[in-house]
C-alpha atoms as a PDB file:
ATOM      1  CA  UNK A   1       0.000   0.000   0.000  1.00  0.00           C
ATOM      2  CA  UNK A   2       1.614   3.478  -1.299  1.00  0.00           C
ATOM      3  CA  UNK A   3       1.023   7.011  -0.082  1.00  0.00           C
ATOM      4  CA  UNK A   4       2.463   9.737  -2.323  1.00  0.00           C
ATOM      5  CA  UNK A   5       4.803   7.477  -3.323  1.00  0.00           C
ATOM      6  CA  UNK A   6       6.153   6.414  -0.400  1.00  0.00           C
ATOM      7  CA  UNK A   7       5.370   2.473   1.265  1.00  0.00           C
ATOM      8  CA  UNK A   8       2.227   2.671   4.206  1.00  0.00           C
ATOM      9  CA  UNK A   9       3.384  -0.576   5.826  1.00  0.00           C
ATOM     10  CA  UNK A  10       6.253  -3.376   5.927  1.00  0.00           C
ATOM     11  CA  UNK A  11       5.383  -5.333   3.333  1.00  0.00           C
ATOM     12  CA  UNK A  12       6.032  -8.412   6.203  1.00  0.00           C
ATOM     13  CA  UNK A  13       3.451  -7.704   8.383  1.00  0.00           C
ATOM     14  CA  UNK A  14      -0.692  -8.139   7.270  1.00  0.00           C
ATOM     15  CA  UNK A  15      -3.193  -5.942   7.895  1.00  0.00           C
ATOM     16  CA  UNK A  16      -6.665  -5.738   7.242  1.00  0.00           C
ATOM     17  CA  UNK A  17      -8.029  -2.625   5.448  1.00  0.00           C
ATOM     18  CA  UNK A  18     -11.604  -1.662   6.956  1.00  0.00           C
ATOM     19  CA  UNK A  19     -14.110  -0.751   3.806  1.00  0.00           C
ATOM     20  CA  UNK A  20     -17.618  -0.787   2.810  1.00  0.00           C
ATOM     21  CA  UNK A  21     -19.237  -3.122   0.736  1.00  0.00           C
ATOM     22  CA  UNK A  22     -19.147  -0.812  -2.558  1.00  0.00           C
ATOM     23  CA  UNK A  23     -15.506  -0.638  -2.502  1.00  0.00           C
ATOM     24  CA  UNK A  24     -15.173  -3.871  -1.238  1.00  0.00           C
ATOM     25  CA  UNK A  25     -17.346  -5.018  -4.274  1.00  0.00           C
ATOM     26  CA  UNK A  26     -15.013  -3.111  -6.571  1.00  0.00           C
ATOM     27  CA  UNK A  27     -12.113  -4.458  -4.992  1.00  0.00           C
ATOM     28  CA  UNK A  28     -13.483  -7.992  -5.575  1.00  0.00           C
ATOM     29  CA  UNK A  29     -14.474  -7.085  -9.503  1.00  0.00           C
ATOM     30  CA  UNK A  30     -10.818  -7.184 -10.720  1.00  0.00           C
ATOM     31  CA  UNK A  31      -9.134  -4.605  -8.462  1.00  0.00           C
ATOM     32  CA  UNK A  32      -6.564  -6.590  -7.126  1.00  0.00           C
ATOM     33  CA  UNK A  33      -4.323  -5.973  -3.945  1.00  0.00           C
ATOM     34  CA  UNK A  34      -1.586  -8.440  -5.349  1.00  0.00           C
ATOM     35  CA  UNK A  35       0.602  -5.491  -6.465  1.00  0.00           C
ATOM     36  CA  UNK A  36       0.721  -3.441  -3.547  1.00  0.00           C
ATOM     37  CA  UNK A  37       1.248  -5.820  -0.672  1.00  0.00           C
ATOM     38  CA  UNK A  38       2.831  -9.056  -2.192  1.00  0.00           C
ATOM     39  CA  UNK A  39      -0.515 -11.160  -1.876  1.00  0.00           C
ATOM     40  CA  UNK A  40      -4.043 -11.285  -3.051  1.00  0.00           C
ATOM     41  CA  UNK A  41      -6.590  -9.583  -0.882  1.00  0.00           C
ATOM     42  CA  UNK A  42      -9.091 -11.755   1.225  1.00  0.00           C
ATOM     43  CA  UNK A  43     -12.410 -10.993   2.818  1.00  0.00           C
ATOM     44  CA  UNK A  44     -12.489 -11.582   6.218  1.00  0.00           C
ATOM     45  CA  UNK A  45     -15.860 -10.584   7.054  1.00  0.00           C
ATOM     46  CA  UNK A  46     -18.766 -10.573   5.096  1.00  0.00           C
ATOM     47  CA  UNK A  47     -22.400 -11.010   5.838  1.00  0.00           C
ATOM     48  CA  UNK A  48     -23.897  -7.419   5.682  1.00  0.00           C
ATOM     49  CA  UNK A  49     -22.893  -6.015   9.495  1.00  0.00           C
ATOM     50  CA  UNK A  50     -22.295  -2.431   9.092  1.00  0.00           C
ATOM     51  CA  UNK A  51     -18.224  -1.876   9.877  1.00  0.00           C
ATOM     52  CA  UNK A  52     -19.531   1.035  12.936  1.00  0.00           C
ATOM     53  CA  UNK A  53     -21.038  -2.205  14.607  1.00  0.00           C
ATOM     54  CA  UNK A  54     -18.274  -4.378  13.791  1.00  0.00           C
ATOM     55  CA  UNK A  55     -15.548  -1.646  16.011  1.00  0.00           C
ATOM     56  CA  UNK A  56     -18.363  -0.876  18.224  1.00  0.00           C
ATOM     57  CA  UNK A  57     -18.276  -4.482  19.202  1.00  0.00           C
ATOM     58  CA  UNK A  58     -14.520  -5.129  19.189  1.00  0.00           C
ATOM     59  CA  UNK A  59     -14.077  -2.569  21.413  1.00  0.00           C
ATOM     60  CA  UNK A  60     -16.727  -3.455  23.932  1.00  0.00           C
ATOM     61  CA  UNK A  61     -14.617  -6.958  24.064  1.00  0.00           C
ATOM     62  CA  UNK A  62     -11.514  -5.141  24.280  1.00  0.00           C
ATOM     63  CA  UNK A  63     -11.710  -2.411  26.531  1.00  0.00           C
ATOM     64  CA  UNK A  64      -9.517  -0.521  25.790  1.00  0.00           C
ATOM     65  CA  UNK A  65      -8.232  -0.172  22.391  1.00  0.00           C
ATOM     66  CA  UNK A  66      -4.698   1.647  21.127  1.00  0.00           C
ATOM     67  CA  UNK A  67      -2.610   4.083  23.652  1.00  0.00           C
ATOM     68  CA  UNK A  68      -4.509   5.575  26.047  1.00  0.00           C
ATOM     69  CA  UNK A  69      -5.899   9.149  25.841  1.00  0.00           C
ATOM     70  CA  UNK A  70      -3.506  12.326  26.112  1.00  0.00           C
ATOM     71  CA  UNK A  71      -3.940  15.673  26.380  1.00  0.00           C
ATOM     72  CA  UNK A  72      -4.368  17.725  23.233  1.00  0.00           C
ATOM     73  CA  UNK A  73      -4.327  21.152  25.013  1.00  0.00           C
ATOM     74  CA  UNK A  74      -2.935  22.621  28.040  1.00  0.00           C
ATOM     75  CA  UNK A  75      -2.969  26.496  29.571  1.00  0.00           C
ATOM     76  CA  UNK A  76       0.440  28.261  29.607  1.00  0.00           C
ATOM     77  CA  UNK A  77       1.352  28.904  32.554  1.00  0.00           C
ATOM     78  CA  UNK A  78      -0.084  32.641  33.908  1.00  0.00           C
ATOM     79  CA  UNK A  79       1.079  32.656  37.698  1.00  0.00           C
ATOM     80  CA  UNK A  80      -1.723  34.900  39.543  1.00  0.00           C
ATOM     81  CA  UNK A  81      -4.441  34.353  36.960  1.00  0.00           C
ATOM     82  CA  UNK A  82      -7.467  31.944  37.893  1.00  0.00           C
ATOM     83  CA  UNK A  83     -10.761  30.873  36.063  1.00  0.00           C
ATOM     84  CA  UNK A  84     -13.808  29.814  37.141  1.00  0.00           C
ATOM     85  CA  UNK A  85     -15.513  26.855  35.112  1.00  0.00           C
ATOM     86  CA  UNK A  86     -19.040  25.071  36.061  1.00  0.00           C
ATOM     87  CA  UNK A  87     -18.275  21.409  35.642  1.00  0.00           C
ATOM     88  CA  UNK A  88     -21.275  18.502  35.909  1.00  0.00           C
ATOM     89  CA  UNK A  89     -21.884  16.083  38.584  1.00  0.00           C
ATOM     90  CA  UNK A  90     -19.587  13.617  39.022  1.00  0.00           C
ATOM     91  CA  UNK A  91     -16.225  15.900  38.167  1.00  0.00           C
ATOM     92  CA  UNK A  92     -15.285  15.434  41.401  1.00  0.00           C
ATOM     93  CA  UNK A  93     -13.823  11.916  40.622  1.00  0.00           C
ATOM     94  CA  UNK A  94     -11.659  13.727  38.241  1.00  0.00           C
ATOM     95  CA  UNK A  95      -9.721  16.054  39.615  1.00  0.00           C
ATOM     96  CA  UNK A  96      -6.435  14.669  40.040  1.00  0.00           C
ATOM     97  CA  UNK A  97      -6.388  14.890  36.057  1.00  0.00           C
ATOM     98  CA  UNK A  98      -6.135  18.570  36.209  1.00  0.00           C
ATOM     99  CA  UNK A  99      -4.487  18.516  39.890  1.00  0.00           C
ATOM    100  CA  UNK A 100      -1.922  20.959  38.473  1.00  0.00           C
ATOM    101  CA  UNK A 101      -4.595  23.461  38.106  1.00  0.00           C
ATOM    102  CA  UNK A 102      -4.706  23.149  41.820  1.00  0.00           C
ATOM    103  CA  UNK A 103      -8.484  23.273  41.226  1.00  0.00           C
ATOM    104  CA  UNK A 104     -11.057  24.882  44.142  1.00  0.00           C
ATOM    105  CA  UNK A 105     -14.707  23.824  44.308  1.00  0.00           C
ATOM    106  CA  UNK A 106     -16.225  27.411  44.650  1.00  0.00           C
ATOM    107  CA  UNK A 107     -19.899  26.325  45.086  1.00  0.00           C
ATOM    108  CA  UNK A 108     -22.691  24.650  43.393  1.00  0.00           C
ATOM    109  CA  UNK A 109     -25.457  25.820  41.362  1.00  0.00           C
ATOM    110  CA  UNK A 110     -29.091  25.067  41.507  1.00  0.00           C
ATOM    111  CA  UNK A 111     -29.046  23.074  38.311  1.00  0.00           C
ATOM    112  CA  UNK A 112     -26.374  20.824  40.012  1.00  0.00           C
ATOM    113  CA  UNK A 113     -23.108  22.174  38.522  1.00  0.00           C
ATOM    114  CA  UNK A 114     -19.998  22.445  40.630  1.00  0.00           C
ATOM    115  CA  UNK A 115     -18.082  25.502  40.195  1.00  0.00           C
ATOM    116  CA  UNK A 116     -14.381  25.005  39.892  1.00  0.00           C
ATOM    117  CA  UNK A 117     -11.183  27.794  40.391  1.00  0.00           C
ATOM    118  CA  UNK A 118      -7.973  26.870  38.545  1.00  0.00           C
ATOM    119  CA  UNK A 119      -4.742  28.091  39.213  1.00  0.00           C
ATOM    120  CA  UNK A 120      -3.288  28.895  35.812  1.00  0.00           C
END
């Protein structure tokens, strides 16, 4: 398999390549995979189950599935600047993922929000 060029994967190792039926269906009229990875391609699941079901059920087996979840975004640090963010029920349990905010439950709200200060 070839990107701009330039190999996708070690020709050594299989994969499978997640598709739809209609490409899969083209695939299986003539387009072969023989060239790009060294051996003809193979369906290993057919039957009609839509592929969001198929990964919606792996993963419930699995658990967990690839590296675990990092953070995308963090605040610079601004020290003697604070914000105030309503968070819902249950945040509490959380906290020590932002414990460098050095987060402050301010008060709760009527509807059941907590309000939170972070340290910036």
């Amino acid at each position: 398999m070839m990107a701009r060029c330039h190999p996708l994967l070690d020709p050594d190792r299989r994969f499978i390549l997640v598709t739809n039926n209609h490409r899969a269906s083209i695939a299986a009229a003539g387009l072969n995979t023989r060239q790009q990875v060294g051996q003809p391609s193979q369906v290993v699941l057919a039957g009609g189950t839509r592929v969001r079901q198929v990964l919606e059920d792996h993963v419930l087996r699995q658990g967990l599935v690839g590296a675990p979840p990092r953070a995308g975004w963090h605040f610079l640090p601004m020290p003697g600047t604070t914000l105030r963010i309503r968070s819902g029920e249950g945040s509490a349990k959380h906290l020590a993922d932002i414990g460098h905010l050095h987060p402050e439950r301010v008060s709760d709200d009527a509807d059941g929000f907590a309000h939170y200060r972070l340290h910036l």
